[in-house]
Protein backbone atom coordinates (compact mmCIF):
# COMPACT_ATOMS: atom_id res chain seq x y z
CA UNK A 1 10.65 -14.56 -19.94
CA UNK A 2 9.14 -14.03 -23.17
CA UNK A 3 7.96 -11.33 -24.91
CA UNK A 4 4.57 -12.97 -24.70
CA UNK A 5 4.73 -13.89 -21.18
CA UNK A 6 5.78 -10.68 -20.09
CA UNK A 7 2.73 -9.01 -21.75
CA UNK A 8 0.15 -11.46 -20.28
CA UNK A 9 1.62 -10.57 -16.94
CA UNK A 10 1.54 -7.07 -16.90
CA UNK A 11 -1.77 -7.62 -18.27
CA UNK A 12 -2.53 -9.53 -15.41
CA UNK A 13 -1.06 -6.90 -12.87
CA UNK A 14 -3.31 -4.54 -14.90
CA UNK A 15 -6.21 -6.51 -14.34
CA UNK A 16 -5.36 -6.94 -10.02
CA UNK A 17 -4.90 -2.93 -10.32
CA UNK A 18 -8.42 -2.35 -11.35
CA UNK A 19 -10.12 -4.71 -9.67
CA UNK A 20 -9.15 -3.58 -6.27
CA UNK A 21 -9.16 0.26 -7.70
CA UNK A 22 -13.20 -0.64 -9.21
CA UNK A 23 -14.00 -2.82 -6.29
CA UNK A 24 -11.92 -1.96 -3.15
CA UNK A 25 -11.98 -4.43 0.02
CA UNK A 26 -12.07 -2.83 3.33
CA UNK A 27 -13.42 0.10 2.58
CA UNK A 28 -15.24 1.99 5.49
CA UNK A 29 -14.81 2.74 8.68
CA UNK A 30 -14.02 0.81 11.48
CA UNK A 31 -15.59 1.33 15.00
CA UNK A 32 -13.17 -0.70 17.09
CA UNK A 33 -10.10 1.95 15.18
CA UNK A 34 -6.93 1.84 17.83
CA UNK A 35 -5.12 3.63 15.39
CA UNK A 36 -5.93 6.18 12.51
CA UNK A 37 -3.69 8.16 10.33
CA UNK A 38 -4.50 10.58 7.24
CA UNK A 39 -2.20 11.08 4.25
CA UNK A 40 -2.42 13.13 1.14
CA UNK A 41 -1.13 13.92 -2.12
CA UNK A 42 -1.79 16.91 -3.20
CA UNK A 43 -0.20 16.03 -6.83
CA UNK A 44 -2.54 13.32 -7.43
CA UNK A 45 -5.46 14.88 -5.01
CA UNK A 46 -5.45 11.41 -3.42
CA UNK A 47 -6.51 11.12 0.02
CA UNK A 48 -7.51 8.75 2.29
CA UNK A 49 -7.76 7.93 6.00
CA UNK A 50 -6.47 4.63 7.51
CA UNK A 51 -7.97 2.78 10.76
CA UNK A 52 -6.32 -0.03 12.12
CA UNK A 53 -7.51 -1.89 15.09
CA UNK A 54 -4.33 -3.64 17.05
CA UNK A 55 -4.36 -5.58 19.68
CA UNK A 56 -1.42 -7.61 21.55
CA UNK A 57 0.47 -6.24 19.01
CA UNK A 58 -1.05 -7.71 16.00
CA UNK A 59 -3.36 -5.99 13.42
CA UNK A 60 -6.68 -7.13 14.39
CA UNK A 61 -8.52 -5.11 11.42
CA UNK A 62 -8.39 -2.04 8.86
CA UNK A 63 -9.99 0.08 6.94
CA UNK A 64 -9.85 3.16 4.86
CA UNK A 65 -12.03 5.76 3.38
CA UNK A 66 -11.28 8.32 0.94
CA UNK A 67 -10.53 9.05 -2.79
CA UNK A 68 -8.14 8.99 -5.25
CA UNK A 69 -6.90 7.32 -8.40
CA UNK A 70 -7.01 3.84 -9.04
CA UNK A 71 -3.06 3.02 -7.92
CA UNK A 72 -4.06 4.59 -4.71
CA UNK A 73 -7.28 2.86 -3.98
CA UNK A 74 -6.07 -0.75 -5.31
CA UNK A 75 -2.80 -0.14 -2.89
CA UNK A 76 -4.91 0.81 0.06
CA UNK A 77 -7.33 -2.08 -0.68
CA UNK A 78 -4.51 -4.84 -1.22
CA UNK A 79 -2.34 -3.37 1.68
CA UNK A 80 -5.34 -3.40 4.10
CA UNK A 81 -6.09 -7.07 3.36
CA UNK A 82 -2.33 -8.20 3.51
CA UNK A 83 -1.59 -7.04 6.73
CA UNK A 84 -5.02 -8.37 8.52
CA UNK A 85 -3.61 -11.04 11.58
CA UNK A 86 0.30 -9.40 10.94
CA UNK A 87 2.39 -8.72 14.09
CA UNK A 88 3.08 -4.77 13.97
CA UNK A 89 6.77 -5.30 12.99
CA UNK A 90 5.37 -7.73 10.17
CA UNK A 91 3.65 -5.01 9.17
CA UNK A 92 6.48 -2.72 9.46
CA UNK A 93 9.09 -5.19 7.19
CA UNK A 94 6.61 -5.63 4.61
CA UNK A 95 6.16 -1.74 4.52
CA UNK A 96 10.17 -1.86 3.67
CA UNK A 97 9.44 -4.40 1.24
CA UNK A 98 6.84 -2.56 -0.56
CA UNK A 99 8.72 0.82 -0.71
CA UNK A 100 11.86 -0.53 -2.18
CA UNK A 101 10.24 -3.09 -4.99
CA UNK A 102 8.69 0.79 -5.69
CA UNK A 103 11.47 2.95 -5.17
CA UNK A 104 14.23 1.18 -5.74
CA UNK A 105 15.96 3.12 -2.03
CA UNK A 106 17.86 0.65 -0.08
CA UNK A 107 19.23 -2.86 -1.17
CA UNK A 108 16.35 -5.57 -2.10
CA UNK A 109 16.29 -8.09 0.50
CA UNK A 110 16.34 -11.89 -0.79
CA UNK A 111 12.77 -12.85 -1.29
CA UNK A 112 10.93 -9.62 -1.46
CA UNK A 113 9.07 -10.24 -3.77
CA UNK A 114 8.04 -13.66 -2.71
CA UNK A 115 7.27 -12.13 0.11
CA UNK A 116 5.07 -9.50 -1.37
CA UNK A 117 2.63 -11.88 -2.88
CA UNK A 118 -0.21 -9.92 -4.95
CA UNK A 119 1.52 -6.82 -3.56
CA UNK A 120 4.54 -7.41 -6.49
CA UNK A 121 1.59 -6.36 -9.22
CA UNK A 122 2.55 -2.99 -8.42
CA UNK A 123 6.22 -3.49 -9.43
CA UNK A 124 5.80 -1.75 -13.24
CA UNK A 125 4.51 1.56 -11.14
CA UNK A 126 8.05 1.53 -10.62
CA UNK A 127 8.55 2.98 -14.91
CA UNK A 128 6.04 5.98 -13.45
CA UNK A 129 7.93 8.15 -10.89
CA UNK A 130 4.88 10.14 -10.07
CA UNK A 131 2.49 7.13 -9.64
CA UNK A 132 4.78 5.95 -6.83
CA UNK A 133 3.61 8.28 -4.39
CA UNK A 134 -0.09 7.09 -5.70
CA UNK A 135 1.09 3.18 -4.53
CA UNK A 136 2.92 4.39 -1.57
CA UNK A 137 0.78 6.78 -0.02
CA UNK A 138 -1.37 3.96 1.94
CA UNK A 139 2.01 2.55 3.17
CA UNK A 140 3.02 6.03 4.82
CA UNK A 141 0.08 6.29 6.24
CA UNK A 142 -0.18 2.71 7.80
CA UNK A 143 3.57 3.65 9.18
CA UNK A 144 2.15 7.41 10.63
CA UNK A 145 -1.07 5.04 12.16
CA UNK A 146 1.02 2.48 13.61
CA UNK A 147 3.56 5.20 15.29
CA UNK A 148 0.29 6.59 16.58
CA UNK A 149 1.43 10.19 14.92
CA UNK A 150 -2.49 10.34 13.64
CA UNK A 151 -1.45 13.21 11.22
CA UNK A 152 -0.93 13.48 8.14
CA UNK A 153 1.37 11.01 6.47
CA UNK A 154 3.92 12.71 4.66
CA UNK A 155 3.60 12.39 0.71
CA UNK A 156 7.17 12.85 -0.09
CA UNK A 157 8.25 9.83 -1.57
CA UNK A 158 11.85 9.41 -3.23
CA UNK A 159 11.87 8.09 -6.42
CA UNK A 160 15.21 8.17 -7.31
C-alpha cells in the first residue's frame, strides 16, 4: 500500500470513528432488555451500560447509554449494530476477533479482519495502548451481559 493510500485510509477510519463517536446508533434504553451489564474505566472515566434483548439464542436488540470518549462511544455504537440478528456464540467469536485485531493476545485467526467489517477501523487504536481499553470496554461488557454477570465489566485489558 502506498504512502498515499495508507493516509486516505486512516483518514477514512478517522472519519467512521467520529461519526459513530458525534452521532452514535443505538443509543438509549431498551424496554424489552434480557440482559444488561455495566463497565467502566476509571482511566478514561468512560462508562456505559449495555442492554441486549436475546431471544432463542440470538441477539434480538441493544442498546447502551452512558459517556465517554469518542473510541468508546463509536465502539459501543458500531458493536451494538454489528451484532443485531447474531447467534450468542456469533457474538461471542466476533468478541475474540475484536480483542485480538486490538490487543494483539492470542494468534489472528484467518479472516479476522474480513470478518470484522467496519469493526477493522479501529485497528490503528492498536499504536495507543491506553485507548484500547476505550475500544474494548463495550466488548467486555457485551461478554459480562451475555454471561448474565450484570456487574461491572472488568476494565483490565492487556495490551501487551
Amino acid at each position: 500500500m502506498t504512502g498515499q493510500a495508507a493516509a486516505d485510509l486512516r483518514d477514512l477510519y478517522q472519519d467512521v470513528i467520529l461519526d459513530h463517536g458525534k452521532r452514535p446508533r443505538n443509543f438509549g434504553t431498551l424496554a424489552a432488555a434480557s440482559h444488561r451489564a455495566a463497565g467502566d474505566n476509571p482511566l478514561c472515566g468512560d462508562r456505559l451500560t449495555l442492554a441486549l434483548e436475546v431471544a432463542g439464542g440470538r441477539v434480538a436488540d441493544a442498546a447502551f447509554e452512558g459517556a465517554g470518549c469518542a473510541i468508546s462511544v463509536a465502539s459501543a455504537s458500531l458493536m451494538t449494530d454489528r451484532i443485531k440478528g447474531m447467534g450468542v456464540a456469533e457474538a461471542e467469536e466476533l468478541f475474540h476477533r475484536f480483542h485480538r485485531l486490538l490487543t494483539g493476545e492470542g494468534a489472528a485467526a484467518a479472516g479476522d479482519l474480513e470478518a470484522l467489517g467496519k469493526l477493522a477501523v479501529f485497528s490503528g487504536v492498536r499504536e495507543y495502548p491506553i485507548r484500547v481499553k476505550c475500544a474494548t470496554l463495550p466488548w467486555h461488557t457485551l461478554m459480562a451481559a451475555l454471561a448474565g454477570e450484570g456487574a461491572e465489566a472488568p476494565p483490565e485489558v492487556s495490551t501487551e
